[in-house]
Protein backbone atom coordinates (compact mmCIF):
# COMPACT_ATOMS: atom_id res chain seq x y z
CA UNK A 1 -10.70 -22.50 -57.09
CA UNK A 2 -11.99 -19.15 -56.50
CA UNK A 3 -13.29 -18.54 -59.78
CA UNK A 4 -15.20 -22.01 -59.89
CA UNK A 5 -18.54 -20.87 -59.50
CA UNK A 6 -17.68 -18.54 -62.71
CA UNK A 7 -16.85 -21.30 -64.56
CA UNK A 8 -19.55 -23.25 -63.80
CA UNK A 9 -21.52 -20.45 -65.71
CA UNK A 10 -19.23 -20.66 -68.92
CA UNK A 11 -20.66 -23.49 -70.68
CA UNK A 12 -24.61 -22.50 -70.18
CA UNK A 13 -25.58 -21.54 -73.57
CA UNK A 14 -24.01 -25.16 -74.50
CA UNK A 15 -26.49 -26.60 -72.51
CA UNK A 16 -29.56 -25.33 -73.72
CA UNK A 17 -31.47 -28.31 -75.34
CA UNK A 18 -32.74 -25.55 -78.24
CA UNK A 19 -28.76 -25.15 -78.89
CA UNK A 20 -27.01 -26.74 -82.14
CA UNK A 21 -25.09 -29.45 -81.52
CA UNK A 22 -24.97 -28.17 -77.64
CA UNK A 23 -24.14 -31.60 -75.94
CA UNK A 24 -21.19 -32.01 -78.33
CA UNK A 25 -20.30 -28.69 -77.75
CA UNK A 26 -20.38 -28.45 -74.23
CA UNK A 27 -17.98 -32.51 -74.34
CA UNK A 28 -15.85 -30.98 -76.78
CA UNK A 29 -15.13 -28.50 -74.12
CA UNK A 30 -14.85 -30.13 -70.91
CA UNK A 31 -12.42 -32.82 -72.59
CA UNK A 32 -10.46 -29.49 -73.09
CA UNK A 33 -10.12 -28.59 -69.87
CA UNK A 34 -9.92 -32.08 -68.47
CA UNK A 35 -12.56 -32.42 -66.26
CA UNK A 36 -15.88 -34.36 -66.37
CA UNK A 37 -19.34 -32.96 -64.78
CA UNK A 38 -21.43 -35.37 -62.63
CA UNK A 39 -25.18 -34.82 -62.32
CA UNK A 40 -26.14 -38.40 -61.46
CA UNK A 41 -26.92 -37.58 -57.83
CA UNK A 42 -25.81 -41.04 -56.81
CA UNK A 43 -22.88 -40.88 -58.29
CA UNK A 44 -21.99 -37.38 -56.23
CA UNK A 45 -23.18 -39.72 -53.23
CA UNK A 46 -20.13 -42.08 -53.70
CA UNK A 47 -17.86 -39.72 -54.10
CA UNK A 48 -19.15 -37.82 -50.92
CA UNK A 49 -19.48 -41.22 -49.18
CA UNK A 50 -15.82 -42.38 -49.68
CA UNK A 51 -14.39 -39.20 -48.85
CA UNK A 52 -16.33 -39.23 -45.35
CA UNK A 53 -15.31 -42.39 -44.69
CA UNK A 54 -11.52 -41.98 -45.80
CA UNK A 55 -11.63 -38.48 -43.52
CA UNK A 56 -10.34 -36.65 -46.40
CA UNK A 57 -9.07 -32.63 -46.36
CA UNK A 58 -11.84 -30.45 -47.76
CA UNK A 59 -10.75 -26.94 -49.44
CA UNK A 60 -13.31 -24.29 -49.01
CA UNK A 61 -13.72 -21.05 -50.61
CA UNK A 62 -16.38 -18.43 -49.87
CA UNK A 63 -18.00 -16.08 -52.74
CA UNK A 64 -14.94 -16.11 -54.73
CA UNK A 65 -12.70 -14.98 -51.93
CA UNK A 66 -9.38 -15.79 -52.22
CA UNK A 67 -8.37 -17.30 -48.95
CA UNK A 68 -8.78 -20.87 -48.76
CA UNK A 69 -10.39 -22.75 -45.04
CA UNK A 70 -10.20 -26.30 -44.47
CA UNK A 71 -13.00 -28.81 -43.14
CA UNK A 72 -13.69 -32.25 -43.36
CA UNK A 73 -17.34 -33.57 -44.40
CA UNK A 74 -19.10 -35.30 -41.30
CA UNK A 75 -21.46 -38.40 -41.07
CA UNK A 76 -25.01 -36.95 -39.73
CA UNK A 77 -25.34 -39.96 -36.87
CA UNK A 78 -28.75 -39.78 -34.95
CA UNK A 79 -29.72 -38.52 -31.59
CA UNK A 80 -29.82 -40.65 -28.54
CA UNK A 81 -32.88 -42.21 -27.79
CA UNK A 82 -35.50 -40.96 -24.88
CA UNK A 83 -36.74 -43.42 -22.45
CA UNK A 84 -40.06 -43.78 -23.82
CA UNK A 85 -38.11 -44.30 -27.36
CA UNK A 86 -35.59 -46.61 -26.06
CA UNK A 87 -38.34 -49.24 -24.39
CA UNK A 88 -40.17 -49.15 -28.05
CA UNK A 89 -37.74 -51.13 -30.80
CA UNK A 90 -37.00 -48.70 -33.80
CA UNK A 91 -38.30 -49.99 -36.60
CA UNK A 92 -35.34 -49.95 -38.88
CA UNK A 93 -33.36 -51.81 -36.35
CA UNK A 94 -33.39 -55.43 -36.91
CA UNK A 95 -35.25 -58.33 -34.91
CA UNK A 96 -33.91 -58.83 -31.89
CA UNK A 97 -32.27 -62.59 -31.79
CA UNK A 98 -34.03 -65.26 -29.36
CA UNK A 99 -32.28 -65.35 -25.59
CA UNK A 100 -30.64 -68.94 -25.96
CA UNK A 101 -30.33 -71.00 -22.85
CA UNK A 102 -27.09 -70.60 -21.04
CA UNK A 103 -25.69 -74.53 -20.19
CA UNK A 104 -23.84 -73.39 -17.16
CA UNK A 105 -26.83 -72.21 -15.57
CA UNK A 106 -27.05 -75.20 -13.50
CA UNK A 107 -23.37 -75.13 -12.57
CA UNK A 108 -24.09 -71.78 -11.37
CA UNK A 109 -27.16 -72.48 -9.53
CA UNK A 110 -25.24 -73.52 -6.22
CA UNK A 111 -22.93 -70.14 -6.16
CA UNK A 112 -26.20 -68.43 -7.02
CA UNK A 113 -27.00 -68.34 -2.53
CA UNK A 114 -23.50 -67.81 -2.26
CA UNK A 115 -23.22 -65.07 -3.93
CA UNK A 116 -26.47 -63.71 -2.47
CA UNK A 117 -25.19 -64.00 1.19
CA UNK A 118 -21.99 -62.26 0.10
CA UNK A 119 -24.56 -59.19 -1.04
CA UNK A 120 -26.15 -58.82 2.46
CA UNK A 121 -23.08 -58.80 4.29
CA UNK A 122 -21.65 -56.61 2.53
CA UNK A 123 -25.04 -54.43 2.85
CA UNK A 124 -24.90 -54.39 6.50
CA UNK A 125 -21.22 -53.97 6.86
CA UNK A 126 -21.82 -50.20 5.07
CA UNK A 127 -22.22 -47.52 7.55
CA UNK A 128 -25.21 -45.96 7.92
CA UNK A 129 -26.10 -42.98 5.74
CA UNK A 130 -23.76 -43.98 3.14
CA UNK A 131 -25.45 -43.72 0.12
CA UNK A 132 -25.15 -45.27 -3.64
CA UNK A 133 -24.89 -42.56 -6.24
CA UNK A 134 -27.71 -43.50 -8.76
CA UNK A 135 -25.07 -45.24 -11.88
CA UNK A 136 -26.72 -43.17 -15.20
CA UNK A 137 -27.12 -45.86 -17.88
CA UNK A 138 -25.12 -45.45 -21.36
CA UNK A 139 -26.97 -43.72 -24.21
CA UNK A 140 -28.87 -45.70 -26.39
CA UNK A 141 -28.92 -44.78 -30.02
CA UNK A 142 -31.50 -45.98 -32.60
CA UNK A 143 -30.04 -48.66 -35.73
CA UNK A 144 -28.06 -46.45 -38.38
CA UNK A 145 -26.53 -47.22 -41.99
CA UNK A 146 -22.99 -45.38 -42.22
CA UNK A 147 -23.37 -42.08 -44.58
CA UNK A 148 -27.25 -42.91 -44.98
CA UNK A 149 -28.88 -39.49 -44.84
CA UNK A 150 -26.53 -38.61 -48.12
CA UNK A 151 -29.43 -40.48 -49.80
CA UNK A 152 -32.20 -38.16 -49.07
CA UNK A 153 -29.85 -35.80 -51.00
CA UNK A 154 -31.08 -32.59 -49.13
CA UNK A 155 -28.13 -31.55 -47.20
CA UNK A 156 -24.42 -32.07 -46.57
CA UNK A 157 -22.48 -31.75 -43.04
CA UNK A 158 -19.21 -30.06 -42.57
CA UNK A 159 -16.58 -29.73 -39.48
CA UNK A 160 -16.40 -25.98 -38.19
CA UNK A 161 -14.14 -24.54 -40.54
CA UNK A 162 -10.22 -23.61 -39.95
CA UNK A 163 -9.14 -20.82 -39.34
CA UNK A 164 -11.97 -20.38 -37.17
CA UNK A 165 -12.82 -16.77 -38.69
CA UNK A 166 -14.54 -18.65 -41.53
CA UNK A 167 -17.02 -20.38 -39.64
CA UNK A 168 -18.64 -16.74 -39.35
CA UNK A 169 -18.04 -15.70 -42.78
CA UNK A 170 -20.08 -18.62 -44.22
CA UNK A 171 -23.25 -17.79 -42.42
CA UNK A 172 -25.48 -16.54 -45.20
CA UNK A 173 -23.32 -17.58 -48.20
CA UNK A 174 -24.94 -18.51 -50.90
CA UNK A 175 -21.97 -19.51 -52.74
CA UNK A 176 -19.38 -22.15 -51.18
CA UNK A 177 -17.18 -23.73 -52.99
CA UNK A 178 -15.25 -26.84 -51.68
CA UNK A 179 -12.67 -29.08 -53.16
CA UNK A 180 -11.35 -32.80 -52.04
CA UNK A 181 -8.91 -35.14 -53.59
CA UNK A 182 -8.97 -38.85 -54.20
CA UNK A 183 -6.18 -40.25 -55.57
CA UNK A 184 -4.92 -38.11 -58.01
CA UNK A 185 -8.25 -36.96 -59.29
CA UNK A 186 -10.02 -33.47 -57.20
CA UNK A 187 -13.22 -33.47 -57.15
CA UNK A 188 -14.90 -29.49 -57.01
CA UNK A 189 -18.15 -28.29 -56.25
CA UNK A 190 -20.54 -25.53 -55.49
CA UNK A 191 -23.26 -25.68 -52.69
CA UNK A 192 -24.47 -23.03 -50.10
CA UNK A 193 -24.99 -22.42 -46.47
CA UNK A 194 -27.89 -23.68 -44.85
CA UNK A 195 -27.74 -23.41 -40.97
CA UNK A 196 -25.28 -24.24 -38.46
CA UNK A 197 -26.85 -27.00 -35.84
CA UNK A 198 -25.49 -29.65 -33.54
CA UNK A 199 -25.10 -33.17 -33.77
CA UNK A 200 -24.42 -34.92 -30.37
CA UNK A 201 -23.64 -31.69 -28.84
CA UNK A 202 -21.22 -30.99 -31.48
CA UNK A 203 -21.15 -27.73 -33.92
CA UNK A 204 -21.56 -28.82 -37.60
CA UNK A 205 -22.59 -26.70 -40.83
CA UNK A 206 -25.15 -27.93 -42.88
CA UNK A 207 -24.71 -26.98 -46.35
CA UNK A 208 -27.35 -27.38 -49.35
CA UNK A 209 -26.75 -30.99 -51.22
CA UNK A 210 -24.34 -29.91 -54.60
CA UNK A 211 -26.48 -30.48 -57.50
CA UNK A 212 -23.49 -31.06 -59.96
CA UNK A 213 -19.67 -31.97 -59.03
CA UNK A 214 -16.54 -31.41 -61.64
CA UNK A 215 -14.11 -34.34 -61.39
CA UNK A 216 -10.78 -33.52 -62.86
CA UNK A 217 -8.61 -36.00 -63.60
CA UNK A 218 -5.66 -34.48 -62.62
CA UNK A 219 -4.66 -31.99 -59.66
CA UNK A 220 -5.18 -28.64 -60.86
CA UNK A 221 -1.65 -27.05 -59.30
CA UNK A 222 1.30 -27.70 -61.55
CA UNK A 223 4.57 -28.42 -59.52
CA UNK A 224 7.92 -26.69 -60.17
CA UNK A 225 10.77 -29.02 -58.94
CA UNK A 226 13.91 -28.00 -57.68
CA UNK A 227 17.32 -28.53 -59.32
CA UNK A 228 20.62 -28.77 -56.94
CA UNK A 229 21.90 -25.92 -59.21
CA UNK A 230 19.01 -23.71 -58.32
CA UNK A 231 19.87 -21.53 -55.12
CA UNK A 232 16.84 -21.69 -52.40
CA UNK A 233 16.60 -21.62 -48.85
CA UNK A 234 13.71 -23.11 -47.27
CA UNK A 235 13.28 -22.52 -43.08
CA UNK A 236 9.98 -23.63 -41.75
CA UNK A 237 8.87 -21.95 -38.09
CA UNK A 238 6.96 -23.52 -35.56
CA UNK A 239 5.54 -22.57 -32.48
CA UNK A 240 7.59 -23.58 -29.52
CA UNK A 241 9.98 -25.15 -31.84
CA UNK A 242 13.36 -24.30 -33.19
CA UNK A 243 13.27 -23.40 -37.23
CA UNK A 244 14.38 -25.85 -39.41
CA UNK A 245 16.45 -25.67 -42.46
CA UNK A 246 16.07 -27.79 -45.30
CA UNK A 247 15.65 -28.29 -49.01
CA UNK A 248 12.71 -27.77 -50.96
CA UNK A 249 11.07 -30.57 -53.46
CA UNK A 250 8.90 -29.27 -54.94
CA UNK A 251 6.18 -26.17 -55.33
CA UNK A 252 3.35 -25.24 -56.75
CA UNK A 253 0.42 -22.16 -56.31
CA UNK A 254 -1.55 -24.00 -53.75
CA UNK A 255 1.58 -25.54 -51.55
CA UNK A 256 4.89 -27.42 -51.21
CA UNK A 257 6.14 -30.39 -50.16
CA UNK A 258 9.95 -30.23 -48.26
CA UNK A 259 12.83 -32.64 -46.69
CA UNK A 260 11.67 -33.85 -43.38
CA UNK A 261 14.91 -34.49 -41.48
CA UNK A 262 13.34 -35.09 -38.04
CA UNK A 263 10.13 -37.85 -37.59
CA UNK A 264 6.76 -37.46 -39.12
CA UNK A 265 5.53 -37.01 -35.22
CA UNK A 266 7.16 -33.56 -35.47
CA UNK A 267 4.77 -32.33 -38.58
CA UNK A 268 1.50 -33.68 -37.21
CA UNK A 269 -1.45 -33.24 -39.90
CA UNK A 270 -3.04 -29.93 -39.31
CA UNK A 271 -0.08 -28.59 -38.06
CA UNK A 272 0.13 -24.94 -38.42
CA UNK A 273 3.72 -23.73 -40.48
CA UNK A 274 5.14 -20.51 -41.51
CA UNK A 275 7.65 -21.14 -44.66
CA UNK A 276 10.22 -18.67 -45.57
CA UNK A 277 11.90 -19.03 -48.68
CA UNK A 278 14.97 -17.29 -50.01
CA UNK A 279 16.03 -16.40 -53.31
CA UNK A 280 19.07 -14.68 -54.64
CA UNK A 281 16.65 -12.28 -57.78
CA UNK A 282 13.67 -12.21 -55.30
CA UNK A 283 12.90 -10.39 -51.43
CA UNK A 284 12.56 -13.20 -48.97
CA UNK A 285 8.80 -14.38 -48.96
CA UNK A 286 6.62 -15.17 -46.09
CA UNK A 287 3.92 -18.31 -46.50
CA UNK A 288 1.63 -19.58 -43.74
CA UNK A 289 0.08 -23.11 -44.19
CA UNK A 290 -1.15 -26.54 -42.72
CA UNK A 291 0.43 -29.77 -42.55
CA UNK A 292 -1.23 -32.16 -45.25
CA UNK A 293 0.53 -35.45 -45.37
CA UNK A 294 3.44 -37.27 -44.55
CA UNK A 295 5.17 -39.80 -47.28
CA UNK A 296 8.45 -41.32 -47.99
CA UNK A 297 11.47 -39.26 -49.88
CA UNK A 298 13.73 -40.48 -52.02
CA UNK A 299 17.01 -39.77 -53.52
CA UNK A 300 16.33 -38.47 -56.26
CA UNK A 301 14.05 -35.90 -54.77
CA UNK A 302 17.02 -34.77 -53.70
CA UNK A 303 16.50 -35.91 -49.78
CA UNK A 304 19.25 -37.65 -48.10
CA UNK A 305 19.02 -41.09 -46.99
CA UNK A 306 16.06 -41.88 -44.02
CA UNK A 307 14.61 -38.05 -44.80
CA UNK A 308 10.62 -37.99 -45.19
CA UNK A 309 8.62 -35.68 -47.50
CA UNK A 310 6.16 -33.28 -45.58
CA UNK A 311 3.44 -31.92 -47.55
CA UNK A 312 2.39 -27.85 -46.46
CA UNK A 313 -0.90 -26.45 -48.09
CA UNK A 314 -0.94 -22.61 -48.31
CA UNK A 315 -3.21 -20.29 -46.52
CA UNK A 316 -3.62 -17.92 -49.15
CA UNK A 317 -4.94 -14.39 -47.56
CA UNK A 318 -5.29 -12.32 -50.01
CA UNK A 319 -4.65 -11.90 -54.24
CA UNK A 320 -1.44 -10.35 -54.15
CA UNK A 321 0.42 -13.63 -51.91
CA UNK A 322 -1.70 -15.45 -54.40
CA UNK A 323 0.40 -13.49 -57.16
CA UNK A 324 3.50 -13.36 -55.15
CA UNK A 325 3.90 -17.42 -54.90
CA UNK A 326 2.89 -17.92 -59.00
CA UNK A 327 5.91 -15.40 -59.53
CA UNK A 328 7.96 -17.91 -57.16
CA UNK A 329 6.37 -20.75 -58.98
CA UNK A 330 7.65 -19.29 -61.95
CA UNK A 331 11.18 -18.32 -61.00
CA UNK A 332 11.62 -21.85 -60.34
CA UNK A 333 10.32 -23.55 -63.09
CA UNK A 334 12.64 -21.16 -64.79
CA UNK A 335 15.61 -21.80 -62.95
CA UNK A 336 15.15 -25.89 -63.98
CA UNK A 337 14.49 -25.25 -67.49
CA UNK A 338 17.66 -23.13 -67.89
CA UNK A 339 19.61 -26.21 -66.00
CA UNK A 340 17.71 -28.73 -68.06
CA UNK A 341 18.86 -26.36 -71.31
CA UNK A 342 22.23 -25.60 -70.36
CA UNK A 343 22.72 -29.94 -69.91
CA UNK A 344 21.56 -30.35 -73.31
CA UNK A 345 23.50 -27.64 -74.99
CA UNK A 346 26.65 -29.10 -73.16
CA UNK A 347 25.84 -32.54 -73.98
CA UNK A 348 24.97 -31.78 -77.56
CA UNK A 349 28.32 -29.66 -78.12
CA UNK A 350 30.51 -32.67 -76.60
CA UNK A 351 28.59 -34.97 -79.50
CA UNK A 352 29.32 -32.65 -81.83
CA UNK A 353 32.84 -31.70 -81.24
CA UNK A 354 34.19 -35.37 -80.02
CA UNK A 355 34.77 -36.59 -83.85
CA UNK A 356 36.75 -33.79 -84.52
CA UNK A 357 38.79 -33.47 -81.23
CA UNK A 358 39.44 -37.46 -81.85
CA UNK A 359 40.85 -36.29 -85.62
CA UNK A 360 42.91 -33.74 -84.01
CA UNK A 361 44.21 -35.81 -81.44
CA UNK A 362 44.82 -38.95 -83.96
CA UNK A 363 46.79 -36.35 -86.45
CA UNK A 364 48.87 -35.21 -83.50
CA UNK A 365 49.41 -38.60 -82.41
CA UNK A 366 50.25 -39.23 -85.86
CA UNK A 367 52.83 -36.61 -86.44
CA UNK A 368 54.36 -37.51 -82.78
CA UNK A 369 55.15 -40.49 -83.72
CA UNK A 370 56.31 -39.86 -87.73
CA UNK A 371 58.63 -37.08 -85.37
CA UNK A 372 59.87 -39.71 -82.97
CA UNK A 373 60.97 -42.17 -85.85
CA UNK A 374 62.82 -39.20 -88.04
CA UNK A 375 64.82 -38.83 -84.79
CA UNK A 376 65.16 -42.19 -83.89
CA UNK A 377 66.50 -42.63 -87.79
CA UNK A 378 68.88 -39.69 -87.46
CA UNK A 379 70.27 -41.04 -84.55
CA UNK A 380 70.67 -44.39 -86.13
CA UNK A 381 72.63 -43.20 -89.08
CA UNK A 382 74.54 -40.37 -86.98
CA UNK A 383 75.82 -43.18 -85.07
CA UNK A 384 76.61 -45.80 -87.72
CA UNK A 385 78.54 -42.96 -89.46
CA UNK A 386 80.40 -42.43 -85.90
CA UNK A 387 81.44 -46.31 -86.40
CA UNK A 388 82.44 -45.78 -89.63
CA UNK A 389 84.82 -43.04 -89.15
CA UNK A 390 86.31 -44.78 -86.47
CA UNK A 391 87.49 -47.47 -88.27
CA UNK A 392 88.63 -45.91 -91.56
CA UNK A 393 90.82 -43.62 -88.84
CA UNK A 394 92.36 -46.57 -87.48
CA UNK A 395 92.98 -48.13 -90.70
CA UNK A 396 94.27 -44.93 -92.44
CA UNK A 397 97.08 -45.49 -89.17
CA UNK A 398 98.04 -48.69 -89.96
């Protein structure tokens, strides 16, 4: 992600209308990489409109930097309305329907004095000098369409960003890159700082409306899974909490998803984690991240029974943890691909050698056998001679 803005600059000279065959060019390409580009600026509405309203994680970057902040994208709901506003009706808010005539209001007309007298007494009983505190009425707020101000298409609001050291950092930055998933396509753009403001008495940034988004239809991270056979310990830290040892499931460059033994109430999203991860051919590495989502594990994730899957993103702080995890990344993938190999050889050599070890075994079966009934026919004979001498001593006697 932080060399997005970059690549937004790759396929210029593709674009150029003066350029051969530059549309086809430029498709040819993106199909390569697997994304699509989306200049329709109400299609980049949708896609910012469902990911405000499904609260989605943002990814931001700032000017290429490596270390990745977090944020959601925020709904830019209007002011409350003054007193000389709130007597006047707004005139995007709908007509007001007609009182209708309430059909108890005769039944209610005799508790009407009732309730009346009940007021006064009540009045006098209240010592004197006791007074009311003025009750301040509810804000008023003028009629509002959810996500509307998207379609002026002149600005975009973000949450303060986290860690908080961002939120300076993107004053002045001309070149913000942010990221969001929905389903299992991410969604990247480019946009820049505007001005930080309030909304209700909340802080928000207000970035510049992205004039193009890349949709790719995949997530960018590849995942390494983890084989029984490949040695790994995983501990994840907490604050205030004990560490917890479990197994890894999987990994990738920008996070990793683990065995939850304990309830997803214990990994809260947003959740800050520290990971450390052991390896028998590497030093013991040291990963801080955030809580992304909770899901169900299964078996052959290698979880046990009842065990949830926790999802950690990383908070990569500088190039050389960036370099650090691919080289972990790799090890592992490694590690499986030798298991996966080593299955295959063994499986192949048992299909290869089983006709011949089932020869061997018939022939010596064979010649066990052709053994046993030699013997069996020397003993026969040995003994029928035995007989035979017996009785030509007795006659020879007689």
């Amino acid at each position: 992600m932080g060399n997005l803005s970059l690549d937004f600059l790759e396929f210029r000279p593709a674009m150029d209308k003066d350029h051969p065959n530059g549309d086809d060019t430029k498709r040819s390409a993106m199909e390569d990489a697997g994304y699509e580009e989306i200049r329709d600026p109400m299609q980049i509405v949708r896609f910012l409109r469902k990911a405000i309203e499904e609260e989605v994680n943002v990814e931001v970057a700032l000017n290429d930097r490596t270390r990745l902040y977090f944020t959601f994208f925020l709904d830019h709901l209007p002011e409350a309305l003054t007193d000389a506003a709130a007597t006047s009706p707004s005139p995007d808010a709908p007509p007001a329907p007609p009182p209708s005539p309430d059909p108890s209001a005769k039944s209610k007309g005799k508790e009407y004095g009732k309730g009346k007298e009940k007021e006064k007494s009540k009045e006098k009983g209240k010592e004197k000098g006791a007074e009311e505190e003025p009750s301040t009425p509810p804000p008023r707020y003028p009629f509002y369409e959810t996500c509307s101000y998207l379609k002026n298409r002149d600005h975009l609001l973000i949450a303060p960003l986290n860690p908080s050291m961002g939120n300076a950092l993107i004053r002045g930055c001309q070149n913000v890159e942010f990221r969001f998933f929905q389903g299992v396509k991410a969604i990247e753009g480019v946009t820049a700082f505007d001005q930080a403001i309030t909304v209700r008495g909340e802080p928000v940034i207000q970035l510049k409306f992205p004039a193009m988004v890349r949709v790719f239809r995949k997530r960018r991270h590849f995942r390494a899974k983890l084989t029984p056979d490949v040695e790994l310990k995983l501990t994840v830290v907490r604050t205030g909490q004990a560490p917890l040892r479990t197994g890894l499931i999987d990994i990738s460059v920008g996070g990793l998803a683990f065995c939850n033994p304990l309830t997803a109430d214990d990994f809260p999203q947003g959740q800050a984690v520290r990971i450390l991860i052991e390896t028998p051919d590497l030093p013991t590495m040291t990963l801080d991240g955030l809580v992304r989502n909770h899901a169900r594990a299964t078996l052959k994730e290698g979880c046990k029974k009842g065990e949830g899957r926790i999802g950690v993103q990383f908070d990569i702080l500088s190039a050389t943890v960036a370099m650090r995890i691919e080289e972990l990344v790799s090890y592992v993938q490694r590690k499986h691909l030798q298991v996966v190999l080593d299955r295959k050889k063994e499986s192949a050599s048992l299909m290869n050698r089983h006709p011949e070890e089932e020869k061997d075994e018939k022939d010596e079966k064979d010649e066990k056998n052709e053994k046993n009934e030699k013997e069996e026919k020397k003993g026969g004979l040995a003994e029928e001679l035995g007989r035979f001498l017996q009785v030509k001593k007795r006659f020879s006697f007689s």
